[in-house]
N, C-alpha and C. Protein backbone atom coordinates (compact mmCIF):
# COMPACT_ATOMS: atom_id res chain seq x y z
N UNK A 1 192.83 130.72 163.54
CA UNK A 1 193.26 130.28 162.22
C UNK A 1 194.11 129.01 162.40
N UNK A 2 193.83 128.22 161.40
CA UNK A 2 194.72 126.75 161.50
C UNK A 2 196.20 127.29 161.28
N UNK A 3 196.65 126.36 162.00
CA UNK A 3 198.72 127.05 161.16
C UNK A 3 199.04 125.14 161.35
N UNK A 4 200.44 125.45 160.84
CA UNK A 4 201.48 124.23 160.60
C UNK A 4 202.14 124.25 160.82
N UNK A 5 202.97 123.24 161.65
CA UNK A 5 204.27 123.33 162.13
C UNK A 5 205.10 122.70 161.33
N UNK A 6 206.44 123.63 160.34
CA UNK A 6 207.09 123.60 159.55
C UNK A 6 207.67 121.75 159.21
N UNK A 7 207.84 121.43 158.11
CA UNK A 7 208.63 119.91 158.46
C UNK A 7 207.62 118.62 157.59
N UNK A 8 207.84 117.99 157.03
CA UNK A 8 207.45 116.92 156.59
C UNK A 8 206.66 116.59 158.37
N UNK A 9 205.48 115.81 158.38
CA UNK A 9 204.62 115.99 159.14
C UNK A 9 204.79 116.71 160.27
N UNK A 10 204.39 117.86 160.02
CA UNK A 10 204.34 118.79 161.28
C UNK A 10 202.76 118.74 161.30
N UNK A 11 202.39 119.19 162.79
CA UNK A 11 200.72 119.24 162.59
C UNK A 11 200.42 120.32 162.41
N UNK A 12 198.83 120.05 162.45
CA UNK A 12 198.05 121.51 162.12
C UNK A 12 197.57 121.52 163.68
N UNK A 13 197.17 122.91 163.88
CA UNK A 13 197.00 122.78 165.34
C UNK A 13 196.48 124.61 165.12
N UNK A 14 195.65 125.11 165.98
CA UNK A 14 195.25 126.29 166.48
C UNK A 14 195.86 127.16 167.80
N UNK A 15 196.37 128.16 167.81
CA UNK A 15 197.32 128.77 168.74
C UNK A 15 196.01 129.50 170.24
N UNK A 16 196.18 129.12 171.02
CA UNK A 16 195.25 129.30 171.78
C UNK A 16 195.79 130.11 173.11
N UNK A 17 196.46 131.47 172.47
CA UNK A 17 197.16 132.22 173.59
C UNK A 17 196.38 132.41 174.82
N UNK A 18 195.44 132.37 174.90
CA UNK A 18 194.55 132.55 175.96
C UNK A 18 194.17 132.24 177.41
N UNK A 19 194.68 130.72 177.19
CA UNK A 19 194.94 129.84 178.45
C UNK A 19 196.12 129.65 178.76
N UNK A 20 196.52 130.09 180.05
CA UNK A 20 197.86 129.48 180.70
C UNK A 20 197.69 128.02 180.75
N UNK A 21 199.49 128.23 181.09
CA UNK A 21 199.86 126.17 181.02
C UNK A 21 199.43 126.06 182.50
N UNK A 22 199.25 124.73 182.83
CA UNK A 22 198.59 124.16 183.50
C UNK A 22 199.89 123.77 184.66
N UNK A 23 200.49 124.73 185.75
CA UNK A 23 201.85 124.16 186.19
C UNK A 23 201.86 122.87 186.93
N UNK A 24 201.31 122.38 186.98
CA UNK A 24 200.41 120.75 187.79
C UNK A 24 200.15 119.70 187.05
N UNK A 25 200.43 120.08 185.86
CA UNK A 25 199.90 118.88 184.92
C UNK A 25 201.29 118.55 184.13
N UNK A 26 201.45 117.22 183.46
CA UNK A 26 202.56 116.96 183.15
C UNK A 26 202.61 118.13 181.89
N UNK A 27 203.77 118.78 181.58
CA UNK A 27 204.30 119.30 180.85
C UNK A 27 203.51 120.58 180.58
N UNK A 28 202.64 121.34 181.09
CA UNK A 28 201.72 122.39 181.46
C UNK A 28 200.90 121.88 180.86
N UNK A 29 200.25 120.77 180.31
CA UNK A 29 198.71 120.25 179.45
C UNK A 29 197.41 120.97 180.12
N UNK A 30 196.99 121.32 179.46
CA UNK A 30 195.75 121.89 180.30
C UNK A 30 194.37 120.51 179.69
N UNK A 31 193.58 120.03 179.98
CA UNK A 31 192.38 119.37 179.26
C UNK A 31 191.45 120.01 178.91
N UNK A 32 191.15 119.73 178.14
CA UNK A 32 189.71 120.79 177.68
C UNK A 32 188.47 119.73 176.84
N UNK A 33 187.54 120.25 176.28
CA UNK A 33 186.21 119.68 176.07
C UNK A 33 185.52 121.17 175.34
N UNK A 34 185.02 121.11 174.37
CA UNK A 34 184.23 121.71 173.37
C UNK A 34 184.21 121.49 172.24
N UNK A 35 184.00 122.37 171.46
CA UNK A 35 183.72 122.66 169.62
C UNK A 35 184.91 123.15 168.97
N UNK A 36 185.39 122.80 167.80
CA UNK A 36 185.78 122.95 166.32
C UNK A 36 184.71 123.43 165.44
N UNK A 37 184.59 124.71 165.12
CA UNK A 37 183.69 124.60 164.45
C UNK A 37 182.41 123.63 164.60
N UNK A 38 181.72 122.83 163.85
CA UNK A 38 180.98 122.06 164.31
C UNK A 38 181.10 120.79 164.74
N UNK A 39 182.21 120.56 164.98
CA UNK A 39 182.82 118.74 166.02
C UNK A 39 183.31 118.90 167.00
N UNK A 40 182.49 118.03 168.01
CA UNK A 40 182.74 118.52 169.00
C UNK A 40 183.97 117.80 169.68
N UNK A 41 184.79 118.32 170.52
CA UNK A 41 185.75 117.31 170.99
C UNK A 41 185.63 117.54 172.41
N UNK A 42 186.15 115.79 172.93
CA UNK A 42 186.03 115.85 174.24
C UNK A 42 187.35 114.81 175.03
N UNK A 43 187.94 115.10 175.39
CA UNK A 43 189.26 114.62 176.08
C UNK A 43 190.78 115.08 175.79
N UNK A 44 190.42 116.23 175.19
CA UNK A 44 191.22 117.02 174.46
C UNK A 44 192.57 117.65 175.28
N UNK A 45 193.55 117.77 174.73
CA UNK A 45 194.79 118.50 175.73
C UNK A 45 195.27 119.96 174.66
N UNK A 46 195.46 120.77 175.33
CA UNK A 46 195.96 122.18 174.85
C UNK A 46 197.40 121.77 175.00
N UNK A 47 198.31 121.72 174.09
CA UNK A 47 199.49 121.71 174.55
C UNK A 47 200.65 122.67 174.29
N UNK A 48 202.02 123.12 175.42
CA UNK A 48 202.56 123.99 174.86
C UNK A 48 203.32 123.98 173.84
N UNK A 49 203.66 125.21 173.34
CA UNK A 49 204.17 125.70 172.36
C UNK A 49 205.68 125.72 172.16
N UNK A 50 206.33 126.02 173.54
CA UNK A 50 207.78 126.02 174.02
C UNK A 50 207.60 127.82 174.07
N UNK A 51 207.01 128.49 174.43
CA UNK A 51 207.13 130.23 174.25
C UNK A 51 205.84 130.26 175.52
N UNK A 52 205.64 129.69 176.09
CA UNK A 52 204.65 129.88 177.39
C UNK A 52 203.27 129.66 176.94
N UNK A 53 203.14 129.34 175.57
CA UNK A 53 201.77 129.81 174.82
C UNK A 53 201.12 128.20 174.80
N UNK A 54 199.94 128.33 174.46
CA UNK A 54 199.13 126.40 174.38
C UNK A 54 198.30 126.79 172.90
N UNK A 55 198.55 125.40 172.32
CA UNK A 55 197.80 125.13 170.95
C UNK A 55 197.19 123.72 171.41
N UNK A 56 196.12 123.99 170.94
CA UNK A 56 195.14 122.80 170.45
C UNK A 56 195.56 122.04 168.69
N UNK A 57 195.90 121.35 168.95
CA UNK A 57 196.41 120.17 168.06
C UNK A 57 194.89 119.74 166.97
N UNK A 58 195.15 119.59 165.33
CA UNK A 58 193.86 119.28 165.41
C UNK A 58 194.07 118.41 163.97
N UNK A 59 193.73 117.50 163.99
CA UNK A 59 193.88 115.97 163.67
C UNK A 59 193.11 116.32 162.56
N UNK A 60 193.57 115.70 161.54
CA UNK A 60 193.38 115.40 159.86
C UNK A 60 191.39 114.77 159.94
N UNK A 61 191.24 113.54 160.97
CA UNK A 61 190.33 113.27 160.71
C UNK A 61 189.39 114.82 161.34
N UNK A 62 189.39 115.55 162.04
CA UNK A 62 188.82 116.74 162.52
C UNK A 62 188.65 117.35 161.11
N UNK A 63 189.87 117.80 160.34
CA UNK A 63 189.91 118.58 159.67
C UNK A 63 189.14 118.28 158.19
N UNK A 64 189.30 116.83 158.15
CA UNK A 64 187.95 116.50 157.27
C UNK A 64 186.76 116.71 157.67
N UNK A 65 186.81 116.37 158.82
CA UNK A 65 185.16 116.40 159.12
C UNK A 65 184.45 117.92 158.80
N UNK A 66 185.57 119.13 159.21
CA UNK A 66 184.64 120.50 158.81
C UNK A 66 185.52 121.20 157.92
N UNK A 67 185.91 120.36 156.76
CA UNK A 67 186.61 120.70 155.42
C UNK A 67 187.14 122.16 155.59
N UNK A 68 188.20 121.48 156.86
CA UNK A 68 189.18 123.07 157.06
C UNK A 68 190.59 122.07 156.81
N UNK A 69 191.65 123.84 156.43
CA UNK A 69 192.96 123.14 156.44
C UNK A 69 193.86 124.60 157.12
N UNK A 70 195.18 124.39 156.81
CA UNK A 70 196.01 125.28 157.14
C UNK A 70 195.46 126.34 156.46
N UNK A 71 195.53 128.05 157.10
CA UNK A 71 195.26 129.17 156.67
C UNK A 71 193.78 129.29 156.78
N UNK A 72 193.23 128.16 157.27
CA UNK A 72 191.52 128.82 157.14
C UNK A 72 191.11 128.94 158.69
N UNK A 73 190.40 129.73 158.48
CA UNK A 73 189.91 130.20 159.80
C UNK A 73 188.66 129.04 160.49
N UNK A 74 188.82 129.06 161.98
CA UNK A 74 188.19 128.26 162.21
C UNK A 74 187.32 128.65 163.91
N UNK A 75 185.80 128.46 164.20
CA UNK A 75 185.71 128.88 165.30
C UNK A 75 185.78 128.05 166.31
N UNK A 76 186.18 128.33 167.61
CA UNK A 76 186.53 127.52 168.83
C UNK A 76 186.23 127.88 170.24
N UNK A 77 185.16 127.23 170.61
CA UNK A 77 184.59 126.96 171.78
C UNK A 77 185.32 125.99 172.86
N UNK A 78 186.34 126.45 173.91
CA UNK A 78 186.71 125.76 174.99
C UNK A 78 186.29 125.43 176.15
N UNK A 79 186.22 124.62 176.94
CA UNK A 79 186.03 124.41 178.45
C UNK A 79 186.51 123.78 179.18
N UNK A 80 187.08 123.92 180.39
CA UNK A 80 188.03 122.96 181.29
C UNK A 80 187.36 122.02 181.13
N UNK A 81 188.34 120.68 181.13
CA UNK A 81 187.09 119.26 181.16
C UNK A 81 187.68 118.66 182.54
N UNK A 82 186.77 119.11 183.51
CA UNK A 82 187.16 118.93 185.02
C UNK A 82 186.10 117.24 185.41
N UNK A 83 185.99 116.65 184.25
CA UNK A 83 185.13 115.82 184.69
C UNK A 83 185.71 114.11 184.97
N UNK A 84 185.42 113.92 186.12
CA UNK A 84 186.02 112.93 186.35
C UNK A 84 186.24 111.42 185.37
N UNK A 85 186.97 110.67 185.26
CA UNK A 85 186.97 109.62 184.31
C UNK A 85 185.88 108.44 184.92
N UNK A 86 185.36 108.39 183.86
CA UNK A 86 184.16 107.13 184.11
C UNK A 86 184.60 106.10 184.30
N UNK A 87 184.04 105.21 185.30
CA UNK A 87 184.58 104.00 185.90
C UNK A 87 183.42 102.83 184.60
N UNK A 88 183.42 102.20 184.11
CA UNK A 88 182.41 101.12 183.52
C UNK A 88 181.85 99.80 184.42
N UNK A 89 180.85 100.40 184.59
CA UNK A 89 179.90 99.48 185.50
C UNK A 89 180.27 98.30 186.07
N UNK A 90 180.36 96.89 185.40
CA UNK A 90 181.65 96.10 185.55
C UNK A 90 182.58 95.84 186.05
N UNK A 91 183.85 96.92 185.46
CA UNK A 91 184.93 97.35 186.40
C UNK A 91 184.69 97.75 187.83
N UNK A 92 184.08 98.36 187.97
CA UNK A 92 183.68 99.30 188.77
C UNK A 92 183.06 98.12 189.70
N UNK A 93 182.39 97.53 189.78
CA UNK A 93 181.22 95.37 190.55
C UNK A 93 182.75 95.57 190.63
N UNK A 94 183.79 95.26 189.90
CA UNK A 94 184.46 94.20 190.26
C UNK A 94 185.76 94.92 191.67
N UNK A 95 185.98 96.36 191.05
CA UNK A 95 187.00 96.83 192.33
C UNK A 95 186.01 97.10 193.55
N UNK A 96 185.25 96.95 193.72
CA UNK A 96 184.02 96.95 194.83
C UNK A 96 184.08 95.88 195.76
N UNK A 97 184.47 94.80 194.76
CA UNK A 97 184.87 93.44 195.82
C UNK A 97 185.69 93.39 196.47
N UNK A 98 187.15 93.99 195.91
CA UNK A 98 188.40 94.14 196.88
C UNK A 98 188.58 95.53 197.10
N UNK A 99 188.24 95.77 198.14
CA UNK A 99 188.47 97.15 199.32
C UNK A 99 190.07 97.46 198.99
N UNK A 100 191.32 96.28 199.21
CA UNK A 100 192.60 97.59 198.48
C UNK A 100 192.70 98.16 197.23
N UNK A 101 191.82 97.15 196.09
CA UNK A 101 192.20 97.40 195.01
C UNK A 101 191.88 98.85 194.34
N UNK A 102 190.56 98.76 195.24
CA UNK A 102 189.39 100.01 194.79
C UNK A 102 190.31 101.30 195.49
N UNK A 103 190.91 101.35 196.60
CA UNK A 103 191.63 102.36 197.54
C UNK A 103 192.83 102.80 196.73
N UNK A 104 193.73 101.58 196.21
CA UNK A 104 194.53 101.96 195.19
C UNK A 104 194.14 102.68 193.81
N UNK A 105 193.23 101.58 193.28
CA UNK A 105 192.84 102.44 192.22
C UNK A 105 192.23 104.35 192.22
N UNK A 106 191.87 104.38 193.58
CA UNK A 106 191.40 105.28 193.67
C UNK A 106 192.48 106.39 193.74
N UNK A 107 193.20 106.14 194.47
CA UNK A 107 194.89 107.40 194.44
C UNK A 107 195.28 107.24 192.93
N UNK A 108 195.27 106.95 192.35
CA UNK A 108 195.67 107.10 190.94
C UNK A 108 195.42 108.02 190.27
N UNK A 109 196.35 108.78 189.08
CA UNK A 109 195.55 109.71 188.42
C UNK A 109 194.99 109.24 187.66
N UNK A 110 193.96 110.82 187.12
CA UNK A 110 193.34 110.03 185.77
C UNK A 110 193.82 109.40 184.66
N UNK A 111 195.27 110.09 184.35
CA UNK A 111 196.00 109.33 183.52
C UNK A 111 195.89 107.95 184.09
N UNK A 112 196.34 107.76 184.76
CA UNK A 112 196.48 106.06 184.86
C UNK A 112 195.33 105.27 184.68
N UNK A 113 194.43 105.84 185.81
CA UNK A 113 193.07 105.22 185.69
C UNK A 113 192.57 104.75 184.17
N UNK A 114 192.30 105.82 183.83
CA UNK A 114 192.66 105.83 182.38
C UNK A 114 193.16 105.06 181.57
N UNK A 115 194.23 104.49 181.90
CA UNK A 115 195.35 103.82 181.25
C UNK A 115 194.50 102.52 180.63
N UNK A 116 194.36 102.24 182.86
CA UNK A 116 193.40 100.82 182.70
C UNK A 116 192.91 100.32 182.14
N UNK A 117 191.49 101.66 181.52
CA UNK A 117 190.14 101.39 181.74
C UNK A 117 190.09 101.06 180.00
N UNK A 118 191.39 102.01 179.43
CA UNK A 118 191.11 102.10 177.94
C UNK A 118 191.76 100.60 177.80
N UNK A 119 193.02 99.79 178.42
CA UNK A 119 193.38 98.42 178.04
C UNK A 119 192.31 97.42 178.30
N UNK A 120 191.72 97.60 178.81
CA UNK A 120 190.81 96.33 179.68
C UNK A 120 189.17 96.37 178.76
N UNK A 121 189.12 97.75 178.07
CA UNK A 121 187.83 98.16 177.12
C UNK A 121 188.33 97.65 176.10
N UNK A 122 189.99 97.70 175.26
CA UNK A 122 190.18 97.44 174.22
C UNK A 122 190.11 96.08 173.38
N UNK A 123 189.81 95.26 174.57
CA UNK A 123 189.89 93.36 174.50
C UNK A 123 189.10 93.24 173.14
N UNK A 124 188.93 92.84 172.45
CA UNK A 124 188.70 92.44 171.15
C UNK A 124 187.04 91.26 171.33
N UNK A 125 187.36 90.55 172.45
CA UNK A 125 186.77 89.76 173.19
C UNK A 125 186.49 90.17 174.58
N UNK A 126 184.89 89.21 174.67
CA UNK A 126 184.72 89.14 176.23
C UNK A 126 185.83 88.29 177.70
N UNK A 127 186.09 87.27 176.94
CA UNK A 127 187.03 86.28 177.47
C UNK A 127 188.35 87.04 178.14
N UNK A 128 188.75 87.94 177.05
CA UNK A 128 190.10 88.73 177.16
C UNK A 128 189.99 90.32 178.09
N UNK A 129 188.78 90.55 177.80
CA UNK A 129 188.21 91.53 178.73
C UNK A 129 188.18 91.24 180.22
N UNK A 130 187.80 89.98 180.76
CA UNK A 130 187.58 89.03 181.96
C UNK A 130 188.92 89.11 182.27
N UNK A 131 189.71 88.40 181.84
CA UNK A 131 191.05 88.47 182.04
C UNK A 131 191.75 89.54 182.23
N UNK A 132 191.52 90.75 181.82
CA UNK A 132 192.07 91.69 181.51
C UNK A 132 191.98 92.33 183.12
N UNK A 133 190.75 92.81 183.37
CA UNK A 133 190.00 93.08 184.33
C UNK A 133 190.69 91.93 185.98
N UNK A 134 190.50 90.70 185.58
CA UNK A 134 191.22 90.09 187.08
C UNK A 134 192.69 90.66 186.90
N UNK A 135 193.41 90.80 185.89
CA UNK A 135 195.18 90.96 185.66
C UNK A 135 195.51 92.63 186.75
N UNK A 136 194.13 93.40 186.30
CA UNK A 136 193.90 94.79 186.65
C UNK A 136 193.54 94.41 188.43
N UNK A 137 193.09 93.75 188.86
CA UNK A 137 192.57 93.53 190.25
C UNK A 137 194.15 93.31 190.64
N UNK A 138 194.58 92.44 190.27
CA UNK A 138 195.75 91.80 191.06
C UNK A 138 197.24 92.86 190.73
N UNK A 139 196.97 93.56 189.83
CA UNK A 139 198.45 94.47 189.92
C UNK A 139 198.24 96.05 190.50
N UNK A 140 196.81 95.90 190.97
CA UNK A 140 196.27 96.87 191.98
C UNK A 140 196.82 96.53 193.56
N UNK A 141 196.16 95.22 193.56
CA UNK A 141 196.78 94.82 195.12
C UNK A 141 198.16 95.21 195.47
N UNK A 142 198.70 94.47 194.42
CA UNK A 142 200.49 94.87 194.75
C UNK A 142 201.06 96.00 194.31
N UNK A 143 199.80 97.04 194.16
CA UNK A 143 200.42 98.72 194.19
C UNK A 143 201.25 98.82 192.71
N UNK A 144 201.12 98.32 191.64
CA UNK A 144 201.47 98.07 190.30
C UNK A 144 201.02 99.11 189.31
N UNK A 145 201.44 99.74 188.32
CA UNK A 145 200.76 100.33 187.40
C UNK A 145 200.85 99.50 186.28
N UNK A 146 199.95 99.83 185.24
CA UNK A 146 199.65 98.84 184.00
C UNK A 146 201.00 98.83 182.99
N UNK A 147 201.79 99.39 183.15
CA UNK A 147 203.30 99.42 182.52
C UNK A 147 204.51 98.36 183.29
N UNK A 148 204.11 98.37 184.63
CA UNK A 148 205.08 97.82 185.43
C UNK A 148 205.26 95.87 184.66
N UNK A 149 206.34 95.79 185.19
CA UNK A 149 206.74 94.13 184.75
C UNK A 149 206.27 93.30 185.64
N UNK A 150 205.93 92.04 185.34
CA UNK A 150 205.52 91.32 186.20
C UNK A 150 207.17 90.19 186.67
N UNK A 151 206.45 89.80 187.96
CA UNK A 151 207.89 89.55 188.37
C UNK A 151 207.12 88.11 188.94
């Protein structure tokens, strides 16, 4: 069943006693991948509750999509989403050329990886994408994450 967390925007979210927290992951997040009723979601985090318990969080545009709200019942299909983050072809030519960058990038978590892949996809442009992508080569070399300052 959908519930709400009390408060001028509190979310709607589904209580998903079922799965333990994740003690390895920042803040016990577990990831998951399945169905809402009929939408499917995929990059999803269970998160806790503060009582040991994990809820799946579930976003207004979700809740339009299968004209559910608070108090209505809803069915839910989970699955670990153990699947590695996709490198984009491209990216991927380009850390191929430099052997540290690719070694670094590679110790990274997926969060970070991640981080990258979604700044360097978000370019508006090809030009800025290019750029984006060499900025990503070179703050690899010097062991950098995409937050760090440039000096």
């Amino acid at each position: 069943m959908l519930e709400k967390y009390p408060g001028k925007g509190g979310w709607t979210y589904a209580a998903i006693p079922e799965v333990l927290q994740d003690k390895s992951s920042p803040f016990g997040w577990v990831k998951v991948r399945g169905w809402i009723d009929n939408f499917e979601i995929k990059n999803y985090k269970l998160m806790p509750m503060g009582n040991g318990k994990l809820f799946l969080p579930v976003k207004a545009e979700i809740r339009k999509k299968i004209a559910k709200k608070e108090g209505d019942w809803v069915n839910i299909v989970l699955y670990a989403d153990t699947n590695p983050i996709e490198i984009p072809g491209e990216f991927f030519d380009c850390l191929k050329t430099d052997p540290t960058a690719f070694e670094i990038f590679s110790s990274y978590t997926d969060g970070q990886k991640k981080e990258f892949i979604d700044w360097i996809y978000s370019a508006k442009n090809e030009s800025t994408k290019v750029e984006r992508i060499a900025e990503t080569l070179n703050k690899l070399v010097k062991q950098q994450k995409l937050r760090d300052k440039k000096y």
